[in-house]
C-alpha atoms as a PDB file:
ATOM      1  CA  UNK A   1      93.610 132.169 101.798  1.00  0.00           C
ATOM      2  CA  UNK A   2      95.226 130.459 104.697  1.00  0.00           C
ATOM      3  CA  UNK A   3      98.762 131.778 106.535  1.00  0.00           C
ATOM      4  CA  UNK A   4     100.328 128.437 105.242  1.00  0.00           C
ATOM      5  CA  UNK A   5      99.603 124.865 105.493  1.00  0.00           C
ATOM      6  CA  UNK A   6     100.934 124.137 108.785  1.00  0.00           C
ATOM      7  CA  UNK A   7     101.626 126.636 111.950  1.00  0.00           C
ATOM      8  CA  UNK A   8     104.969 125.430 113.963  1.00  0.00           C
ATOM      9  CA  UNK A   9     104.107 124.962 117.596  1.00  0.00           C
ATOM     10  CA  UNK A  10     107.629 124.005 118.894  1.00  0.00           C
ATOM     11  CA  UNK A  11     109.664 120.770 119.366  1.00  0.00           C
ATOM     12  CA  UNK A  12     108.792 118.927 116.226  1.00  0.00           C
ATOM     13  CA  UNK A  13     105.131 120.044 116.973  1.00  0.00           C
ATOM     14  CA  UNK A  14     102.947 121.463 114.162  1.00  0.00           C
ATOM     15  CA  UNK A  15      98.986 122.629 113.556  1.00  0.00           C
ATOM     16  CA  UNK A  16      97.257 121.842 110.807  1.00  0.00           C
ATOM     17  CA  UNK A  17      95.461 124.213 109.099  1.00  0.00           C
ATOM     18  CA  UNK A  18      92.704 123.739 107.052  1.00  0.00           C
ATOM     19  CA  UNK A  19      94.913 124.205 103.956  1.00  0.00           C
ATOM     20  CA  UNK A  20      95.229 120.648 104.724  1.00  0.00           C
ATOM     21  CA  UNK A  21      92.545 119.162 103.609  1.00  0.00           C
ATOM     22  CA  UNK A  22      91.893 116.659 100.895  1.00  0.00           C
ATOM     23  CA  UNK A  23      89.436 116.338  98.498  1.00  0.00           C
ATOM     24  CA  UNK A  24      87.920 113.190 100.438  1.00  0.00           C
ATOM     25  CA  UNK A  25      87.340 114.760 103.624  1.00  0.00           C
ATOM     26  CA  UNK A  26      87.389 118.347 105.087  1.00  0.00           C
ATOM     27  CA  UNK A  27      88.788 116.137 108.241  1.00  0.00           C
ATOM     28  CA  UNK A  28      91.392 114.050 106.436  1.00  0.00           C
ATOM     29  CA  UNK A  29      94.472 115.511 105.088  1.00  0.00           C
ATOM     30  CA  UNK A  30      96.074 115.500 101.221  1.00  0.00           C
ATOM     31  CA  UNK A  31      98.769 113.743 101.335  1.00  0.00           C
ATOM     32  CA  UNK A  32     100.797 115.966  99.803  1.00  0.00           C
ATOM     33  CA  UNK A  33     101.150 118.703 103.017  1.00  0.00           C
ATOM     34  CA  UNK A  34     101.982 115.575 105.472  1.00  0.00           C
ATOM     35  CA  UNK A  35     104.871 114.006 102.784  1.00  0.00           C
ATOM     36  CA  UNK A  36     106.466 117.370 102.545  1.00  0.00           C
ATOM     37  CA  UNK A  37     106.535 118.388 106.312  1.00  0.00           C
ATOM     38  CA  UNK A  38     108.260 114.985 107.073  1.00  0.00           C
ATOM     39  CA  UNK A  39     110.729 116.152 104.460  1.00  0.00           C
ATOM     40  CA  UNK A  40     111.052 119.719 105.868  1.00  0.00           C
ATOM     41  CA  UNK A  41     111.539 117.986 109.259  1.00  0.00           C
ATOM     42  CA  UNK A  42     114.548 115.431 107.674  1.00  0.00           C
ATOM     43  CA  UNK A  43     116.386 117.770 106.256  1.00  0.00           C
ATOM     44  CA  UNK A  44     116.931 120.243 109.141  1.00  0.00           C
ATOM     45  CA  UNK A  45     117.796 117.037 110.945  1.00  0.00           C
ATOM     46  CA  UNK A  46     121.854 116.936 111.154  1.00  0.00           C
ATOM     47  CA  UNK A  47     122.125 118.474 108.412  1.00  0.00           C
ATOM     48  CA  UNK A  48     125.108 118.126 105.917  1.00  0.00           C
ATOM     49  CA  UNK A  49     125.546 120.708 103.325  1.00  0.00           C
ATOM     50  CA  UNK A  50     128.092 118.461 101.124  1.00  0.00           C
ATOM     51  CA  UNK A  51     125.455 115.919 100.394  1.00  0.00           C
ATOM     52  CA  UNK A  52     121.364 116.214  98.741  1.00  0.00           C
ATOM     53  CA  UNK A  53     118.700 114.887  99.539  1.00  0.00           C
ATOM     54  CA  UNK A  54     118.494 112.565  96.705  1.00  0.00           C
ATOM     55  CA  UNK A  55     115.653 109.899  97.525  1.00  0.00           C
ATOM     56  CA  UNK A  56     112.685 110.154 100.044  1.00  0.00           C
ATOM     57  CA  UNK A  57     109.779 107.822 100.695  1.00  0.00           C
ATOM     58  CA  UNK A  58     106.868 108.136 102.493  1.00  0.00           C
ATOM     59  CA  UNK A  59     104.363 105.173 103.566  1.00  0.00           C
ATOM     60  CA  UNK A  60     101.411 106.091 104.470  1.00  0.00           C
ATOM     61  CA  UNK A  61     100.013 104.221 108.033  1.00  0.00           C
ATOM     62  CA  UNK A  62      96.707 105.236 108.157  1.00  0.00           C
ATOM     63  CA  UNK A  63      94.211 108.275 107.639  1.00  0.00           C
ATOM     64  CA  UNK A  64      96.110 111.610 109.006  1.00  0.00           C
ATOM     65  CA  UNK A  65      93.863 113.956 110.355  1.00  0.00           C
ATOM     66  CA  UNK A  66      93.585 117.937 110.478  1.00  0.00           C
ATOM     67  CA  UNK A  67      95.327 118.219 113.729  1.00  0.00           C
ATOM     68  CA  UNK A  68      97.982 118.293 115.507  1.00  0.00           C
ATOM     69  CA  UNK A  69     100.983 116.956 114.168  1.00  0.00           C
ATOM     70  CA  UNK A  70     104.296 115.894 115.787  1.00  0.00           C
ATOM     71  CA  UNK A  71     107.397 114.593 113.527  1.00  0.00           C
ATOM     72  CA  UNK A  72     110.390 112.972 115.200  1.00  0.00           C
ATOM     73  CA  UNK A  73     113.615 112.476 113.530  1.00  0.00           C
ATOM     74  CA  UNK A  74     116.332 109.873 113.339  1.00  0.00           C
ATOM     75  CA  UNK A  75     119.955 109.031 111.580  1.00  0.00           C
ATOM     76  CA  UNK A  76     119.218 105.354 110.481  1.00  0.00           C
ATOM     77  CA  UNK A  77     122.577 105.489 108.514  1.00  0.00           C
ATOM     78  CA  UNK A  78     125.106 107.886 108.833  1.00  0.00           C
ATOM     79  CA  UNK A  79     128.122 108.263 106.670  1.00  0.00           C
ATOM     80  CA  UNK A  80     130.368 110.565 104.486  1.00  0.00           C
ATOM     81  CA  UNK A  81     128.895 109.634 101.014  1.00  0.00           C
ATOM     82  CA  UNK A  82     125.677 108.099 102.106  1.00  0.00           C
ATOM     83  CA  UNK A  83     123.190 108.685 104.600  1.00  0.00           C
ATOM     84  CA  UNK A  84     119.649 108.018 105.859  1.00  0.00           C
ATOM     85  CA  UNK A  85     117.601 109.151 107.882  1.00  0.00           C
ATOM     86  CA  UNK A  86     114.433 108.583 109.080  1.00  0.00           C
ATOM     87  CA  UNK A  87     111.077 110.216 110.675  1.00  0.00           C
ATOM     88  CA  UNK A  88     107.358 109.236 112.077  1.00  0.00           C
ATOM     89  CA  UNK A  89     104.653 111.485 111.785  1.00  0.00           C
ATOM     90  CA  UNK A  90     102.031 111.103 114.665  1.00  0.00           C
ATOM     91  CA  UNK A  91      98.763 112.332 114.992  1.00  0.00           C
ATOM     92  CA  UNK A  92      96.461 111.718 118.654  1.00  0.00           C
ATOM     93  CA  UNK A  93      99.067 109.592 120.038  1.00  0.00           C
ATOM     94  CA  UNK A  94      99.161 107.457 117.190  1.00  0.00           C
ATOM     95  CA  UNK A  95     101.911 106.740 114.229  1.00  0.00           C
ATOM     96  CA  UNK A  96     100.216 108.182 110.786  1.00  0.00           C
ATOM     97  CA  UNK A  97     103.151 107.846 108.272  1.00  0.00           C
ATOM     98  CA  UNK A  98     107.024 107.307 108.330  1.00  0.00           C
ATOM     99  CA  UNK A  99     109.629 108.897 105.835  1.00  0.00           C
ATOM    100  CA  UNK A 100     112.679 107.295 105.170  1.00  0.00           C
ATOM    101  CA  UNK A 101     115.308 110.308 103.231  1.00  0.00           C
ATOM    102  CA  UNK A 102     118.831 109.067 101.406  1.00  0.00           C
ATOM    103  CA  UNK A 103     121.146 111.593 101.411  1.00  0.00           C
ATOM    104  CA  UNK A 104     124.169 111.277  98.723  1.00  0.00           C
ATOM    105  CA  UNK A 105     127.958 112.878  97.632  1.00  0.00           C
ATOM    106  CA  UNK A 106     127.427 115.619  94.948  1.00  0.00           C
ATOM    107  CA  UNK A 107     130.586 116.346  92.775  1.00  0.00           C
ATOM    108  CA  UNK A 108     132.621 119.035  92.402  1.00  0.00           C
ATOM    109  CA  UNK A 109     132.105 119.688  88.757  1.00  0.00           C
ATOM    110  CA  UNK A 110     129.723 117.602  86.405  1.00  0.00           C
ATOM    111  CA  UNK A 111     130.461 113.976  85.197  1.00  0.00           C
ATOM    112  CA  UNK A 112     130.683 113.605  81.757  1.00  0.00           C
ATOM    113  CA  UNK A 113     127.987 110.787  79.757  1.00  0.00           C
ATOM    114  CA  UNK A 114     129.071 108.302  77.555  1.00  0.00           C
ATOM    115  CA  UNK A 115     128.001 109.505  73.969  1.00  0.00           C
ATOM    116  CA  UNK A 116     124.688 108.307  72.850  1.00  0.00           C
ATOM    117  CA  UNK A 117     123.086 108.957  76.560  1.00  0.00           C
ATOM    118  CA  UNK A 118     119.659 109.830  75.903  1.00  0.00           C
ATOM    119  CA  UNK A 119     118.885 113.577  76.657  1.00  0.00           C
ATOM    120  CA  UNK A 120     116.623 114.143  79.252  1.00  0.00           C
ATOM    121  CA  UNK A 121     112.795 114.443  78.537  1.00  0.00           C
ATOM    122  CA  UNK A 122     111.424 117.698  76.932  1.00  0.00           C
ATOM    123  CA  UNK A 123     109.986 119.755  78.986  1.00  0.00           C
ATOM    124  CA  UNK A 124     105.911 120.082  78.865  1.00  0.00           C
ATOM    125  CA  UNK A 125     104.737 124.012  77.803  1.00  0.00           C
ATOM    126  CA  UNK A 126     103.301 126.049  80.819  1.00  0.00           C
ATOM    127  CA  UNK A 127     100.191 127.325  79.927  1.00  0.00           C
ATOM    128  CA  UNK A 128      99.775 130.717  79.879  1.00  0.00           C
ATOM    129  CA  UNK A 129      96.553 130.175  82.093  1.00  0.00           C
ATOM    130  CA  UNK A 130      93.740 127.366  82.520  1.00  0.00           C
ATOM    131  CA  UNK A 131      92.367 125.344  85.668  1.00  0.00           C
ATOM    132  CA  UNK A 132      92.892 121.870  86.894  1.00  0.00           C
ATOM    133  CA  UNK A 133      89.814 120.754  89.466  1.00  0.00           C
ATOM    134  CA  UNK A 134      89.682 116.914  89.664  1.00  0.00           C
ATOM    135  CA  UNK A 135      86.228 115.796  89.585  1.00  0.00           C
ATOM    136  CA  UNK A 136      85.485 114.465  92.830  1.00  0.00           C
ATOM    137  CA  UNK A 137      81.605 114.295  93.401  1.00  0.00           C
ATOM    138  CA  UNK A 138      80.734 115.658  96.457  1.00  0.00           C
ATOM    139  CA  UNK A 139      84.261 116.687  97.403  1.00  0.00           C
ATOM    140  CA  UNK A 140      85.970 118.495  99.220  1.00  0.00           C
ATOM    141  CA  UNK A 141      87.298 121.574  97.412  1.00  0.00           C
ATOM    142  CA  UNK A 142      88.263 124.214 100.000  1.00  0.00           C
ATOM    143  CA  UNK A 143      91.138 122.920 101.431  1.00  0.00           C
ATOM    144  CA  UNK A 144      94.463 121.802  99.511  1.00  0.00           C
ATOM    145  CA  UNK A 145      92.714 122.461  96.253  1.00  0.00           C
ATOM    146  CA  UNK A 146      93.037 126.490  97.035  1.00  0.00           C
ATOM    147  CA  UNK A 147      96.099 126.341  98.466  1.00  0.00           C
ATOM    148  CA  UNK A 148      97.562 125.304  95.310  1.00  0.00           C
ATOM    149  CA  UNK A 149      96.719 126.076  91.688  1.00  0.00           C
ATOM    150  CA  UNK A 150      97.210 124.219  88.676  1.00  0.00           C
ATOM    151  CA  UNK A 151      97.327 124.765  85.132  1.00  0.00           C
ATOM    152  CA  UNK A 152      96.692 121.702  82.861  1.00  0.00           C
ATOM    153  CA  UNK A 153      98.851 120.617  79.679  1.00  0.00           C
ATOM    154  CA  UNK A 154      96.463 117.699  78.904  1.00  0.00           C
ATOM    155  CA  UNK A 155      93.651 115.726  80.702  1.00  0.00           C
ATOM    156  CA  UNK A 156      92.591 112.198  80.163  1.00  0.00           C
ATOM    157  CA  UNK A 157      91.615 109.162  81.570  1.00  0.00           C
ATOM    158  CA  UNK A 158      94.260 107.569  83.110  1.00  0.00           C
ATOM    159  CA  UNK A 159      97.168 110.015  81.890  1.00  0.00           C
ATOM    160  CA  UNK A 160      97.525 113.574  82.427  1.00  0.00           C
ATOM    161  CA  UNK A 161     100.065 116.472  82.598  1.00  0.00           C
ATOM    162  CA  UNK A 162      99.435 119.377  84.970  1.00  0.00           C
ATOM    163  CA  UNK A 163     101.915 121.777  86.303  1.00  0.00           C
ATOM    164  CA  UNK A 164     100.972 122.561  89.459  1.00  0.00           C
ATOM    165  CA  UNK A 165     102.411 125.269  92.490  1.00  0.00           C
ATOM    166  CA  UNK A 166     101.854 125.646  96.149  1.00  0.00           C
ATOM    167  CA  UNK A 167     100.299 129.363  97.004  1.00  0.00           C
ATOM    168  CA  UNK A 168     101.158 129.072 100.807  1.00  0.00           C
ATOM    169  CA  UNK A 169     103.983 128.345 102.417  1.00  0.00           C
ATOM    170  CA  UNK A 170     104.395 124.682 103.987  1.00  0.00           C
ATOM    171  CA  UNK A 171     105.324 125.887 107.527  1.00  0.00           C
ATOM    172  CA  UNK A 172     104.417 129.628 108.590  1.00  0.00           C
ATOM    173  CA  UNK A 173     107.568 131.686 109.072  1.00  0.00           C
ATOM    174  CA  UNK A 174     109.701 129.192 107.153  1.00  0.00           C
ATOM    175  CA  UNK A 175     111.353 128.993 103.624  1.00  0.00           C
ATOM    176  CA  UNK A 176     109.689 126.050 101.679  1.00  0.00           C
ATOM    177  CA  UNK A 177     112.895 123.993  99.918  1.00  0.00           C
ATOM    178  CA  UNK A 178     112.861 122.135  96.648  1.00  0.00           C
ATOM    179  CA  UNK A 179     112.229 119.138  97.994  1.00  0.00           C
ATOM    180  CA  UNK A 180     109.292 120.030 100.499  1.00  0.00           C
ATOM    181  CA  UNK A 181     107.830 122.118  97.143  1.00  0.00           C
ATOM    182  CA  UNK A 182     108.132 118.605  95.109  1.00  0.00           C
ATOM    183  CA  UNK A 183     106.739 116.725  97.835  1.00  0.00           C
ATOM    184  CA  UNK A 184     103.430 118.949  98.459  1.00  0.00           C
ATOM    185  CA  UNK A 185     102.293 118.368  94.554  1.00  0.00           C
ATOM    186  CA  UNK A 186     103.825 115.596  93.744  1.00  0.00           C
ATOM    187  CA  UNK A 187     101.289 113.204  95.828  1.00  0.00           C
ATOM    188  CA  UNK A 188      98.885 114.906  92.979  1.00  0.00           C
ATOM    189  CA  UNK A 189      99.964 112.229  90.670  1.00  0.00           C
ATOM    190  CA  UNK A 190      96.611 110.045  91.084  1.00  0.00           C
ATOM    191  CA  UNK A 191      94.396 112.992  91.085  1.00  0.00           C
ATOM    192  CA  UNK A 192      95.982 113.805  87.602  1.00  0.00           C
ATOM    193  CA  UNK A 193      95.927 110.603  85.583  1.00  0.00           C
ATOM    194  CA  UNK A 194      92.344 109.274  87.335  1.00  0.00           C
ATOM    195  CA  UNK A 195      91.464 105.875  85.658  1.00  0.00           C
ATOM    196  CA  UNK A 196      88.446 104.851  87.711  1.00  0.00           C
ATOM    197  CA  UNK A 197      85.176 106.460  88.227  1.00  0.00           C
ATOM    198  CA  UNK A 198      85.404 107.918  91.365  1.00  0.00           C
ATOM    199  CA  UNK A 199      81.653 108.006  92.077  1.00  0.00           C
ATOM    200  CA  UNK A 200      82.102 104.028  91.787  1.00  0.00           C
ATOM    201  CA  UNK A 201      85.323 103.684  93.019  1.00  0.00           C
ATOM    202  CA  UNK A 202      87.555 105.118  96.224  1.00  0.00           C
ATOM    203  CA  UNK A 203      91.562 105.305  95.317  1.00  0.00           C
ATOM    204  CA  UNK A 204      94.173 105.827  97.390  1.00  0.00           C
ATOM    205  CA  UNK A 205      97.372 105.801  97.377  1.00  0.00           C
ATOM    206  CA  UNK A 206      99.444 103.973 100.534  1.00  0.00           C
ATOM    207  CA  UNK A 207     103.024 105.686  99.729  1.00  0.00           C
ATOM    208  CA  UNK A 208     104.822 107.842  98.049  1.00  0.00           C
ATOM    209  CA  UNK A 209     108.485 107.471  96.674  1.00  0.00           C
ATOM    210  CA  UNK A 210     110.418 110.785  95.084  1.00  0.00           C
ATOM    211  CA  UNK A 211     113.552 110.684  93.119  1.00  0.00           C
ATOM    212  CA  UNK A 212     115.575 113.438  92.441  1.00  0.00           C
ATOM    213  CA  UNK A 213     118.275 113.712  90.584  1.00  0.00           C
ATOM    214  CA  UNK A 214     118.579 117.943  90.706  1.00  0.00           C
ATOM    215  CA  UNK A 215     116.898 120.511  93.163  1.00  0.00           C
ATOM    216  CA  UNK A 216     113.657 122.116  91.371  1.00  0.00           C
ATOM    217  CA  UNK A 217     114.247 125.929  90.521  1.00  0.00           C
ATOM    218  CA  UNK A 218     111.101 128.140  90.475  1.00  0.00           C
ATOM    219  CA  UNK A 219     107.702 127.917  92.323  1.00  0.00           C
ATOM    220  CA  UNK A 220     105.949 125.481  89.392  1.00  0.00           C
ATOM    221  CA  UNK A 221     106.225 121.722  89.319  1.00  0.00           C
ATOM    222  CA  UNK A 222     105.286 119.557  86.102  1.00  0.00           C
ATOM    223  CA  UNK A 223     103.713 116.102  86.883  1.00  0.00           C
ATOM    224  CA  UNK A 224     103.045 113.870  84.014  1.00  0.00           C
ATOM    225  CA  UNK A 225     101.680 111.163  85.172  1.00  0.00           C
ATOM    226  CA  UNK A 226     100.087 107.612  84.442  1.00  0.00           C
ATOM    227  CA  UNK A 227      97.772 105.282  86.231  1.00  0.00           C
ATOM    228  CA  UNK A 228      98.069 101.390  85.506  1.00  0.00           C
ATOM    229  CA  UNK A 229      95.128  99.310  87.419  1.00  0.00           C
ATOM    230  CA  UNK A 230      95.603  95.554  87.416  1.00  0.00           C
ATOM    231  CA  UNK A 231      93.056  93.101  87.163  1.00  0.00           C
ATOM    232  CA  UNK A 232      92.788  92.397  90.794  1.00  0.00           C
ATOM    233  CA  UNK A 233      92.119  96.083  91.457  1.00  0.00           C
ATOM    234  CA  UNK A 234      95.695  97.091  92.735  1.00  0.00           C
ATOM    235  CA  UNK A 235      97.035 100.221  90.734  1.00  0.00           C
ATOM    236  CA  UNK A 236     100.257 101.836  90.316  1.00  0.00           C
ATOM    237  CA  UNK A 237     101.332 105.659  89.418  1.00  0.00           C
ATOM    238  CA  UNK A 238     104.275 106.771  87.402  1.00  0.00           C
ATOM    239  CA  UNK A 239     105.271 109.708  87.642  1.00  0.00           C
ATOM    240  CA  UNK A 240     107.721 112.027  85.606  1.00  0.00           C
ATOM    241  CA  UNK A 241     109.180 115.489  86.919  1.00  0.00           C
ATOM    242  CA  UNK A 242     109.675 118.818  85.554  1.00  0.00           C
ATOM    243  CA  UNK A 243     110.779 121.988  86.231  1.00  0.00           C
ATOM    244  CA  UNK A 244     110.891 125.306  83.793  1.00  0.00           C
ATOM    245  CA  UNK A 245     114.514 123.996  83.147  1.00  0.00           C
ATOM    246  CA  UNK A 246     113.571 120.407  82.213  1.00  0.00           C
ATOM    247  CA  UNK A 247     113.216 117.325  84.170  1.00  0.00           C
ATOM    248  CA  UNK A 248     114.198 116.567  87.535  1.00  0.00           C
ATOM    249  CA  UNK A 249     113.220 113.362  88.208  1.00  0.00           C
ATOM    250  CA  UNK A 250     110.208 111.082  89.169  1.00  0.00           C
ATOM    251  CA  UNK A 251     107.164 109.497  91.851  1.00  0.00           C
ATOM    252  CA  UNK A 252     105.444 106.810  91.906  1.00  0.00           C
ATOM    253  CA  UNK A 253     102.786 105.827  94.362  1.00  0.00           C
ATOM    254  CA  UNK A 254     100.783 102.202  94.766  1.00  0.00           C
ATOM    255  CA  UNK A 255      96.757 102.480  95.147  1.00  0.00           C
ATOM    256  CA  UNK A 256      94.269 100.573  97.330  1.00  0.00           C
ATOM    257  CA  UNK A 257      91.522 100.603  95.025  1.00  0.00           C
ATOM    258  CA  UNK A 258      88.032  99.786  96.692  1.00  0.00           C
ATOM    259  CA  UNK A 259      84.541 100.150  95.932  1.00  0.00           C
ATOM    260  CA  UNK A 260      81.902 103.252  97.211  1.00  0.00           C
ATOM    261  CA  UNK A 261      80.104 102.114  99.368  1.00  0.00           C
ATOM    262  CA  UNK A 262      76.494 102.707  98.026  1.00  0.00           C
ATOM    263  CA  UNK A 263      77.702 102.689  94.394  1.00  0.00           C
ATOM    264  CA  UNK A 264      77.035  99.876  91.887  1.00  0.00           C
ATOM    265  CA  UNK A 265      80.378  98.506  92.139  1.00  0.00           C
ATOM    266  CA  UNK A 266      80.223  98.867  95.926  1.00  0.00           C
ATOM    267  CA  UNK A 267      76.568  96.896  96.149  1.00  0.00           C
ATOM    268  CA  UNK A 268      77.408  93.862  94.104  1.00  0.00           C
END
């Protein structure tokens, strides 16, 4: 098992360990790891203990690599009640993915809802044990794969429930937060609720938005999620939240859907 999924080097500077990995490639990263260490980054970036990080989206630029990382951090819109801020992830010189975080007011007590408000979701059961390995052929299945584990409510093609927990640390030395815990499973949302044949078909996703509308309590993370694939090819995850306590929000991420190359689809 590895120390953690990334080793600080100093000055926004991180390693990449092979935690890192993605199914794809033993030389590309998940992009869970990257999503969450731009969050880590944001929220030790003037940080303001009267508002939450509420919001935080991640585009993805490009393939990132296993290597070495550097995040720098920005205030795009400070404020009292509302802020942003901002961060690029680079890797070799080169931009890899930006973050954009929206930080908001909490209350002092609880608002009260207008009767009739719908109650929140239930909450999916954790199972007691069980497995979830997405069926890549020819995958990669030593890196992020074993640094998390996942337990499956229910499987199917292009829906699925898993809850699913990080078994390293994020950054070595460091205290993983909510956020950063959501943010390293939650890009798991297409891996769950696969819709395409992935022997035929190569699916990625090119961002990833997460909503909160509580912190997470405990180390699992429930994703239910749902793949939608138009008819051009484009596809679209939804994504609903839980924790042991209920839910706590949602994701969504947008897929580039292209053919193998050397499959059927791909050779036509």
């Amino acid at each position: 098992m590895h120390e953690a999924f990334y080793i600080p080097s100093g000055a926004g500077r991180f390693e990449s360990t092979p935690a890192t990995a993605g199914p794809w490639s033993e030389e590309l990263q998940h992009g869970g790891p990257p999503a969450a260490l731009l969050a880590h980054v944001l929220e030790r970036h003037e940080p303001a203990p009267e508002l939450r990080a509420a919001r935080i989206t991640v585009d993805v630029l490009g393939p990132i690599p296993v290597a070495p990382l550097e995040v720098v951090a920005r205030t795009i819109r400070p404020g009292r009640r509302i802020q942003e801020v901002g961060a690029e992830l680079s890797a070799n010189g080169r931009v890899v993915a930006r973050a954009s975080l929206w930080r908001l007011a909490t209350l002092s007590g609880q608002p009260e809802l207008l009767e009739g408000a719908p109650p929140p979701d239930q909450v999916p059961p954790l199972p007691e044990s069980g497995t979830w390995t997405p069926d890549y052929p020819g995958g990669h299945f030593d890196g992020y794969l074993t640094a998390v584990e996942g337990r499956p409510v229910s499987e199917g093609a292009g829906a699925g429930t898993v809850w699913i927990r990080q078994r390293v640390p994020l950054v070595a030395g460091e205290e993983t937060s909510p956020l950063s815990r959501t943010l390293v499973v939650a890009d798991s949302g297409s891996g769950i609720s696969v819709a395409l044949n992935p022997a035929e078909y190569l699916f990625m996703n090119v961002d990833l938005s997460v909503a909160l509308f509580r912190d997470p309590t405990g180390e699992w993370i429930c994703l239910s999620a749902r793949t939608t694939i138009g008819n051009d090819g484009t596809g679209l995850v939804n994504i609903e939240l839980f924790d042991s306590d209920g839910a706590i929000g949602s994701a969504m991420q947008t897929l580039l859907v292209v053919p193998q190359p050397g499959s059927p689809t791909g050779s036509q």
